[in-house]
N, C-alpha and C. Protein backbone atom coordinates (compact mmCIF):
# COMPACT_ATOMS: atom_id res chain seq x y z
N UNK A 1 -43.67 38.66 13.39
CA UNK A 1 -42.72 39.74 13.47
C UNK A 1 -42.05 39.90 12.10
N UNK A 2 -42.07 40.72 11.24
CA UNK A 2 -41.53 40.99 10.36
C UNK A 2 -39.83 40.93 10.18
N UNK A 3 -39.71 40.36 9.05
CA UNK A 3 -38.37 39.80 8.84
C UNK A 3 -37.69 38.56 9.62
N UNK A 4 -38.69 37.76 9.94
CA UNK A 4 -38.55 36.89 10.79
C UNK A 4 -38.41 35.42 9.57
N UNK A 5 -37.32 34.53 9.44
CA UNK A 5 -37.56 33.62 8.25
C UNK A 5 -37.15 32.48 8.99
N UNK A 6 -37.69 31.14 8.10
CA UNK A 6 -37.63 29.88 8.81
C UNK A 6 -36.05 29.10 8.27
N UNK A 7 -35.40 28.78 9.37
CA UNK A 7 -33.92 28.85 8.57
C UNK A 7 -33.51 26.87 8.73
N UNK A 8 -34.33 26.30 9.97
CA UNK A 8 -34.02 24.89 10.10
C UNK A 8 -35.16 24.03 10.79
N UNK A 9 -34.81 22.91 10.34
CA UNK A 9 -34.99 21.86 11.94
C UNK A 9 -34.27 20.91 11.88
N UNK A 10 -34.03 20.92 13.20
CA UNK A 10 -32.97 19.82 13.69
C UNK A 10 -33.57 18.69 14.41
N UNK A 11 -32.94 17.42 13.75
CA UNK A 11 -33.09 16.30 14.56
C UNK A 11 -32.23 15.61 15.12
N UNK A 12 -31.86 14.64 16.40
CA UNK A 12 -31.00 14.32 16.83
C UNK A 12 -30.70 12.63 15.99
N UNK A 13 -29.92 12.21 15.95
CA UNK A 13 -29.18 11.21 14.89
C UNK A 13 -28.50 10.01 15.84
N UNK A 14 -28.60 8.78 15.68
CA UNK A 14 -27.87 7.69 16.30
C UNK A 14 -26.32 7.66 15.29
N UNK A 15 -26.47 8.03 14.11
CA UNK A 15 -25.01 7.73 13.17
C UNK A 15 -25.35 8.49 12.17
N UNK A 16 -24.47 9.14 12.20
CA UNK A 16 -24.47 10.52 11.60
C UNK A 16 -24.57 10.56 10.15
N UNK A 17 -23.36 9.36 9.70
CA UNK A 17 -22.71 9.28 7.77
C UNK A 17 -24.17 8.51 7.53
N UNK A 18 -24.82 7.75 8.33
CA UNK A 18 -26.04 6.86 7.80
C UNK A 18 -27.15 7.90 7.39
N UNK A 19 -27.35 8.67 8.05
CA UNK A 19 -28.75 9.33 8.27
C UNK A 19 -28.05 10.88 6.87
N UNK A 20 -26.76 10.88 6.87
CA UNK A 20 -26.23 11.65 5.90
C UNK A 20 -26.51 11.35 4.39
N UNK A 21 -26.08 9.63 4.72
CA UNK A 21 -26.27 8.99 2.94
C UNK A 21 -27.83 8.92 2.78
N UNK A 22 -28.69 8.94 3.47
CA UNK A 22 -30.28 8.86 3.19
C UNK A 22 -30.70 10.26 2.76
N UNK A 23 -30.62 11.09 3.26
CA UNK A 23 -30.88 12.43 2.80
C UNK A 23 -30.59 13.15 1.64
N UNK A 24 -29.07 12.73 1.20
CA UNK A 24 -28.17 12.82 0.37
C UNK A 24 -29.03 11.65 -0.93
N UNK A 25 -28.82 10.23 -0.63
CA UNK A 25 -28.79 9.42 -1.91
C UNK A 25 -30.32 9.08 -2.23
N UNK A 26 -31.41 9.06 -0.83
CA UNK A 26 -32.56 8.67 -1.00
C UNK A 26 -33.20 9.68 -1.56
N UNK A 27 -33.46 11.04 -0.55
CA UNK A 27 -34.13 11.58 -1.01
C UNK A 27 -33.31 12.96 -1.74
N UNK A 28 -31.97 12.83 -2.16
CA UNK A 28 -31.71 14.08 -3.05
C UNK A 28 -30.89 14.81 -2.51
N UNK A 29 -31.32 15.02 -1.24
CA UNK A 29 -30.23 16.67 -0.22
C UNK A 29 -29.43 16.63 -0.97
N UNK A 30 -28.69 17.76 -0.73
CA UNK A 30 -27.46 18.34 -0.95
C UNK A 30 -26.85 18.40 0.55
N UNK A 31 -25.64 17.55 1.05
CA UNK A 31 -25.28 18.10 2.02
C UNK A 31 -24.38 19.64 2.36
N UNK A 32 -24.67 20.31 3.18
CA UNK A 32 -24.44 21.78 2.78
C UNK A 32 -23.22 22.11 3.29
N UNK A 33 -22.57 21.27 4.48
CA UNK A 33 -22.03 21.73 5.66
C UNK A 33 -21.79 20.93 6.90
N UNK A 34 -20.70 20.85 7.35
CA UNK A 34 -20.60 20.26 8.52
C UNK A 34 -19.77 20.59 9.86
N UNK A 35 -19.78 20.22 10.90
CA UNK A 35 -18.86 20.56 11.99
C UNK A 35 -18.34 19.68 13.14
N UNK A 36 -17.60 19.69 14.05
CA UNK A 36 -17.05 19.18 14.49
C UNK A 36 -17.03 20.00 16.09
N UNK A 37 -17.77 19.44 17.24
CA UNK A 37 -17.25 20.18 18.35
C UNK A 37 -17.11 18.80 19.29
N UNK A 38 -15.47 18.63 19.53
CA UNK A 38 -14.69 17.60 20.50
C UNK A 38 -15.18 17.51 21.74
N UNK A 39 -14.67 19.20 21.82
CA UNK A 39 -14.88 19.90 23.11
C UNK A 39 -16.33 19.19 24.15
N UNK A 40 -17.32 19.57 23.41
CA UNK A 40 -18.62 18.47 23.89
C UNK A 40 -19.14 17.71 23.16
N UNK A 41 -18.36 17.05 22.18
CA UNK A 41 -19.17 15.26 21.82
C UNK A 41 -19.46 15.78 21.49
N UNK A 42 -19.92 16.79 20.00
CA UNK A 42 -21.06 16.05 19.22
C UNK A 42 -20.92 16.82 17.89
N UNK A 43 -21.18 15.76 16.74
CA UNK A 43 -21.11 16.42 15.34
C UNK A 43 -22.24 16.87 14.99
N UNK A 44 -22.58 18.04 13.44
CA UNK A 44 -23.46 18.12 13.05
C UNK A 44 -23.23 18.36 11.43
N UNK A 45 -24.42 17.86 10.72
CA UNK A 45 -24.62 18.22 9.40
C UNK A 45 -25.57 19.05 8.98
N UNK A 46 -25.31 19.78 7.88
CA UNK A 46 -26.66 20.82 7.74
C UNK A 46 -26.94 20.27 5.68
N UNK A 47 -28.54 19.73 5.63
CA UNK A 47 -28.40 19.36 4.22
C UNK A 47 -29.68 20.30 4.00
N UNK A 48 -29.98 20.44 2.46
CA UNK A 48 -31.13 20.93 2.21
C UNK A 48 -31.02 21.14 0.61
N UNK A 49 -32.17 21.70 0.16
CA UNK A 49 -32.48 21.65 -1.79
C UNK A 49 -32.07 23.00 -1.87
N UNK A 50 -31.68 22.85 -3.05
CA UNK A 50 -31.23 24.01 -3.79
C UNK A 50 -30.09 25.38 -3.03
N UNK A 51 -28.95 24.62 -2.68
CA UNK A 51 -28.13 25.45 -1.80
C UNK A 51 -28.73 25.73 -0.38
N UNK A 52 -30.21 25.54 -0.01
CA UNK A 52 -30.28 25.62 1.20
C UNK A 52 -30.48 27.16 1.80
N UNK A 53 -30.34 28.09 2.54
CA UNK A 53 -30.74 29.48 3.02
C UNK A 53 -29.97 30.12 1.74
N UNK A 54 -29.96 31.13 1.55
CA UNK A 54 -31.45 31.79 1.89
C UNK A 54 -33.08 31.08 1.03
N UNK A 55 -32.70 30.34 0.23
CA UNK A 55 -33.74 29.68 -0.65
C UNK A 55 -34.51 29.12 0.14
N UNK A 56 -34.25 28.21 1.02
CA UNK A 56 -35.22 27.07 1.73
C UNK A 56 -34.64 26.73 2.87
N UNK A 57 -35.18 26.55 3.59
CA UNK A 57 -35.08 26.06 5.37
C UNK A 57 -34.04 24.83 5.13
N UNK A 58 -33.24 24.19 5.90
CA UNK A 58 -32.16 23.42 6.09
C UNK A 58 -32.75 22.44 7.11
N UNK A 59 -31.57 20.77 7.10
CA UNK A 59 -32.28 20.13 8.04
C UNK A 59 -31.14 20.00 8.47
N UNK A 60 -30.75 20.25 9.82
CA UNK A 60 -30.04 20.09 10.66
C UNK A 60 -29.77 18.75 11.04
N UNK A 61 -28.72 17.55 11.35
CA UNK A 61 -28.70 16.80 11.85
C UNK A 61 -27.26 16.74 13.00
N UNK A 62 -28.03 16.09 14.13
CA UNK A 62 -27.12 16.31 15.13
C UNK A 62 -27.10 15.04 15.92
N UNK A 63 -25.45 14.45 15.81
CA UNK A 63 -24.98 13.29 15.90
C UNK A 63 -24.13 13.89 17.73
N UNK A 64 -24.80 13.55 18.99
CA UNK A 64 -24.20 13.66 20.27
C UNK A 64 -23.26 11.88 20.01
N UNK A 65 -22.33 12.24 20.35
CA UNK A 65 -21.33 10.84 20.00
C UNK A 65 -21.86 10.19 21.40
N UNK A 66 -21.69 9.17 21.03
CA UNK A 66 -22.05 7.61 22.27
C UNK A 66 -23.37 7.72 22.48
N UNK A 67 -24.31 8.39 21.18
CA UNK A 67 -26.03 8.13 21.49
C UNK A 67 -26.17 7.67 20.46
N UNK A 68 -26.76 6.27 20.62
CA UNK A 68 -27.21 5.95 19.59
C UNK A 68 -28.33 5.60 18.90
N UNK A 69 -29.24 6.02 19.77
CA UNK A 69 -30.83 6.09 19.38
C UNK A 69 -31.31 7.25 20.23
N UNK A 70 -32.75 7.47 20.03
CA UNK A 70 -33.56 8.52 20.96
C UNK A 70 -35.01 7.54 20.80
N UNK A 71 -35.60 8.83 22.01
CA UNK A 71 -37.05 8.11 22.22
C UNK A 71 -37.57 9.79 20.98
N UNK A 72 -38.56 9.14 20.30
CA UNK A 72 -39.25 10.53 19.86
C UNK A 72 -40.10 11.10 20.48
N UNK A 73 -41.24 10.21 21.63
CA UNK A 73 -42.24 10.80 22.10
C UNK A 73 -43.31 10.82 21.47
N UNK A 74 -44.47 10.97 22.23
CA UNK A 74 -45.99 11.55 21.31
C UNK A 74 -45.54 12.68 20.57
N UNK A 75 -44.87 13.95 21.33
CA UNK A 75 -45.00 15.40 20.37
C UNK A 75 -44.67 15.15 18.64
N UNK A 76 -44.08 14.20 18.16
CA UNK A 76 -43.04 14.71 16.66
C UNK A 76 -44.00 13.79 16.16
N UNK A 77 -44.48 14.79 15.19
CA UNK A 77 -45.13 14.65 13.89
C UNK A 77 -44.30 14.24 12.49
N UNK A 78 -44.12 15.30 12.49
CA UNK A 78 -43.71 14.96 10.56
C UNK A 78 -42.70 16.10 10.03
N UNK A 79 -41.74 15.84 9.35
CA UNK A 79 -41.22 16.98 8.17
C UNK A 79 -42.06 16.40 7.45
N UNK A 80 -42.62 17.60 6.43
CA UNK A 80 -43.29 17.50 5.06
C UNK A 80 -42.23 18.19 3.89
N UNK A 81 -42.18 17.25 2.68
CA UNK A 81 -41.59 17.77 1.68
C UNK A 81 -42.28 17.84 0.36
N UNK A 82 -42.37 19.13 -0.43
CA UNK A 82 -42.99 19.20 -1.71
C UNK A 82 -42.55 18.29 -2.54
N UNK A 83 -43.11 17.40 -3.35
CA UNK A 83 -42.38 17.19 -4.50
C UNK A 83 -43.70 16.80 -6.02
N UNK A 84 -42.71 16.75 -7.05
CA UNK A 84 -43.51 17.22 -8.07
C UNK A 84 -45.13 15.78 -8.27
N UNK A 85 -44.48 14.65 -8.08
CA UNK A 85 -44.58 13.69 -8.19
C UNK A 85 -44.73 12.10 -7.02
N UNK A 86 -45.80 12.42 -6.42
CA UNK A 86 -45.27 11.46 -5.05
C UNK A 86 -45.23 10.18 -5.24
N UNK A 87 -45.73 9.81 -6.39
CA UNK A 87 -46.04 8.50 -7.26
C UNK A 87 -44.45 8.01 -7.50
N UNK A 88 -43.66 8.85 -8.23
CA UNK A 88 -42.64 8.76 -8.86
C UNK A 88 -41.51 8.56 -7.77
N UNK A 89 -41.75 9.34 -6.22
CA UNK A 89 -40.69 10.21 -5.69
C UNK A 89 -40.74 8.60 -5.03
N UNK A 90 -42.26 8.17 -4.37
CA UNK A 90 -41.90 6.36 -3.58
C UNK A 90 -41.37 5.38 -4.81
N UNK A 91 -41.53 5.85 -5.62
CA UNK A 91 -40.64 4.65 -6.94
C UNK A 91 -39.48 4.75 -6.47
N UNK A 92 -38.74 6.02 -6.97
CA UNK A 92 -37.36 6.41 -6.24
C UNK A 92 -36.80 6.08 -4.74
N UNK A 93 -37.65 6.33 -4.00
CA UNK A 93 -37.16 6.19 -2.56
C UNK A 93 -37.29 4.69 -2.50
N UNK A 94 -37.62 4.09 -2.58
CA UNK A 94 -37.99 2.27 -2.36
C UNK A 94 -36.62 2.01 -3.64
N UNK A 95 -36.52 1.94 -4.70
CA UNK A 95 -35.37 1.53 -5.46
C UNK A 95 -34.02 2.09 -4.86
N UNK A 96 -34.31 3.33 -4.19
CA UNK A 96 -32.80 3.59 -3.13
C UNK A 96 -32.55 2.78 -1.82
N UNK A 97 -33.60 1.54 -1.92
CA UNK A 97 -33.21 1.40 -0.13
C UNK A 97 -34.20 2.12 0.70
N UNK A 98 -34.95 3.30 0.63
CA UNK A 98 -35.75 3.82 1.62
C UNK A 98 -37.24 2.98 2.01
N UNK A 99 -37.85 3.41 3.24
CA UNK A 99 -38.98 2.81 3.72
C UNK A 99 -40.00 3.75 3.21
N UNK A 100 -40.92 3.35 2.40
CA UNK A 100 -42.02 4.02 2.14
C UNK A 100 -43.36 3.51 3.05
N UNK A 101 -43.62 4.20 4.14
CA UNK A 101 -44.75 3.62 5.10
C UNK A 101 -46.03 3.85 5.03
N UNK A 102 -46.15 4.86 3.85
CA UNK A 102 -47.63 4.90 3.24
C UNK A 102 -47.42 5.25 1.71
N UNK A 103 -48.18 4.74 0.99
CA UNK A 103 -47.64 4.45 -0.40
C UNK A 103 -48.54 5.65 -0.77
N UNK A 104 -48.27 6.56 -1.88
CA UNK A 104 -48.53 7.55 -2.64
C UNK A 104 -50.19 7.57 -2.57
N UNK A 105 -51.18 8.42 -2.86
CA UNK A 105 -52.30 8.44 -2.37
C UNK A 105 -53.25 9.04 -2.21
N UNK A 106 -54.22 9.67 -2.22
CA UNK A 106 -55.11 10.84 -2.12
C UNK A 106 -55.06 10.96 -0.21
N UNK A 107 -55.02 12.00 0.20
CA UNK A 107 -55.11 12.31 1.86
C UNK A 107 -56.54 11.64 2.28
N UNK A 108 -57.02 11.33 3.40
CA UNK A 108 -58.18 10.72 3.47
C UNK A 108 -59.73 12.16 3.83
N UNK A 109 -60.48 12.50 2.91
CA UNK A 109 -61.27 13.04 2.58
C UNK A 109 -60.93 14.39 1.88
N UNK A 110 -59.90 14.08 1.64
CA UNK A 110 -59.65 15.11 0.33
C UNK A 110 -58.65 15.11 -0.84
N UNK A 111 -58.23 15.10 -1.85
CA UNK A 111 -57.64 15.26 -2.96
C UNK A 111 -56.17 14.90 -3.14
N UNK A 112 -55.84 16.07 -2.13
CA UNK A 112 -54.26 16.62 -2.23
C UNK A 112 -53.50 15.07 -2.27
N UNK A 113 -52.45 14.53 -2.99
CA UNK A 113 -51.81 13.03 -2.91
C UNK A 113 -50.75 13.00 -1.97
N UNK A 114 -50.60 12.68 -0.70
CA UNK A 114 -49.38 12.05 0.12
C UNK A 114 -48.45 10.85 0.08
N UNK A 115 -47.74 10.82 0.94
CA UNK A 115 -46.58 9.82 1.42
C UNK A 115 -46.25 10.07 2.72
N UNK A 116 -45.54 8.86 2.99
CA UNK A 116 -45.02 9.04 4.18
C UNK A 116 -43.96 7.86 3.76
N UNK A 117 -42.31 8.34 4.57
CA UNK A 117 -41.55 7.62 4.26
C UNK A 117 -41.06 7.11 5.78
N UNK A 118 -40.15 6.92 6.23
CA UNK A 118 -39.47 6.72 7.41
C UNK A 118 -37.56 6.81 7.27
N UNK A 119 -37.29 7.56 7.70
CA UNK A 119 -35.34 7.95 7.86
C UNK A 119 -35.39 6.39 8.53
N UNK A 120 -34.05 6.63 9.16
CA UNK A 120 -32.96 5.15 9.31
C UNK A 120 -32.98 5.33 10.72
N UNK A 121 -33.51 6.66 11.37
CA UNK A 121 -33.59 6.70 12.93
C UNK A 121 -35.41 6.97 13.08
N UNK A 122 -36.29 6.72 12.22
CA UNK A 122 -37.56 6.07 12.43
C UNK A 122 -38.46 7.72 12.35
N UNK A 123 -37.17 8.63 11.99
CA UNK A 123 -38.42 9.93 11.95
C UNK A 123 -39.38 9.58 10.80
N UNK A 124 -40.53 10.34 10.66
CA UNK A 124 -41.53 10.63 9.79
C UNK A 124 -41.06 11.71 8.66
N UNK A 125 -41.49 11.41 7.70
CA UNK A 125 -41.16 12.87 6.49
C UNK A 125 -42.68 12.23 5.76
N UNK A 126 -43.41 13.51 5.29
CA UNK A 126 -44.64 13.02 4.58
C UNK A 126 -44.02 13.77 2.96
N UNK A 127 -44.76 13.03 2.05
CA UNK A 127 -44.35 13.62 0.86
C UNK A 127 -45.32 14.48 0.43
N UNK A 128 -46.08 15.43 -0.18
CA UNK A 128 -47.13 16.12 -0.89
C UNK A 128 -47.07 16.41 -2.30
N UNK A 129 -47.40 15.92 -3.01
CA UNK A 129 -47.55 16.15 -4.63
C UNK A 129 -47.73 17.62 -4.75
N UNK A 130 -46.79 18.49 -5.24
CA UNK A 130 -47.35 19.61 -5.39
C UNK A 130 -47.51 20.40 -7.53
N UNK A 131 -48.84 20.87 -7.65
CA UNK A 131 -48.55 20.88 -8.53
C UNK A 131 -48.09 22.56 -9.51
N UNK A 132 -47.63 23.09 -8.43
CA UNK A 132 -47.10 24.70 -8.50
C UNK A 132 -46.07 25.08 -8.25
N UNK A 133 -45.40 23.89 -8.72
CA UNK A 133 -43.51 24.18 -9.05
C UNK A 133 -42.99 24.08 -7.78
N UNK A 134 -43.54 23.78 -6.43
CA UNK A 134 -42.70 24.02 -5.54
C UNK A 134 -42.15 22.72 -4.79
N UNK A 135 -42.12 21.45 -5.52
CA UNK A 135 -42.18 20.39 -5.33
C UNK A 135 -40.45 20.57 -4.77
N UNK A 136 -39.95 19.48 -3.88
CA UNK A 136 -38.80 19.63 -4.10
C UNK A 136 -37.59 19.13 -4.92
N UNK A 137 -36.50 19.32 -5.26
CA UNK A 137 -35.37 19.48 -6.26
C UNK A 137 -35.28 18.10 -6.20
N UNK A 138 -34.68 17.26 -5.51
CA UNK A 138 -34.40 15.86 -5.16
C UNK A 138 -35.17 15.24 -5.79
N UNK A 139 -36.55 14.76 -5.34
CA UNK A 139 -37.40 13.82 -5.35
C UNK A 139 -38.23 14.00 -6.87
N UNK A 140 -37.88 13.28 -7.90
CA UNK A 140 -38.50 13.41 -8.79
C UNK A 140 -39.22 11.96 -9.42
């Protein structure tokens, strides 16, 4: 449908400032934004590169107070993030404290170089070497 743009994804969070400082110090975010609803339990943060909308999709994180883990399920795959360098970006993420769960790499039967890291609530983020500027801001 035309004029239709990709603005987030949201994941649900056991501790909110934790999964804030990883996004923020590991891999770069900018945190953009935050809120507060009492009324029903539950906070949220919105981080993302380069100011975030209209530039690039945002990652939502959403802290329901008194949860402190989730099940993920078979369905959840992966956030994927560009970056210039995936070699460089697991140097960085491992000297911050982050889990790098597949080390930098060619994909298996083809070229393109991956990663895979792991957040502090066990999601997946894959990294992709990109080499057409669209790598992301953070991860260098």
């Amino acid at each position: 449908m035309a004029g239709m743009k990709f603005l987030h994804t949201m994941l649900r969070v056991g501790n909110l400032q934790r999964s804030i400082d990883f996004y923020t110090q590991v891999l770069g975010m900018q945190l953009l934004r935050t809120s507060e609803n009492p009324e029903y339990r539950y906070s949220l943060a919105f981080l993302g590169f380069e100011g975030g909308n209209p530039a690039q999709a945002e990652l939502e994180l959403t802290y329901n107070w008194d949860v402190e883990s989730y099940e993920h399920g078979t369905a959840y795959g992966h956030i994927a993030l560009g970056v210039p360098d995936a070699y460089a970006a697991c140097h960085h993420i491992k000297a911050a404290g982050g889990q790098v769960t597949r080390e930098a790499g060619p994909v298996k039967g083809g070229s393109t170089v991956i990663a895979f890291v792991t957040d502090p609530d066990g999601y997946k983020i894959e990294l992709i070497q990109r080499g057409d500027g669209a790598g992301g801001a953070g991860l260098r």
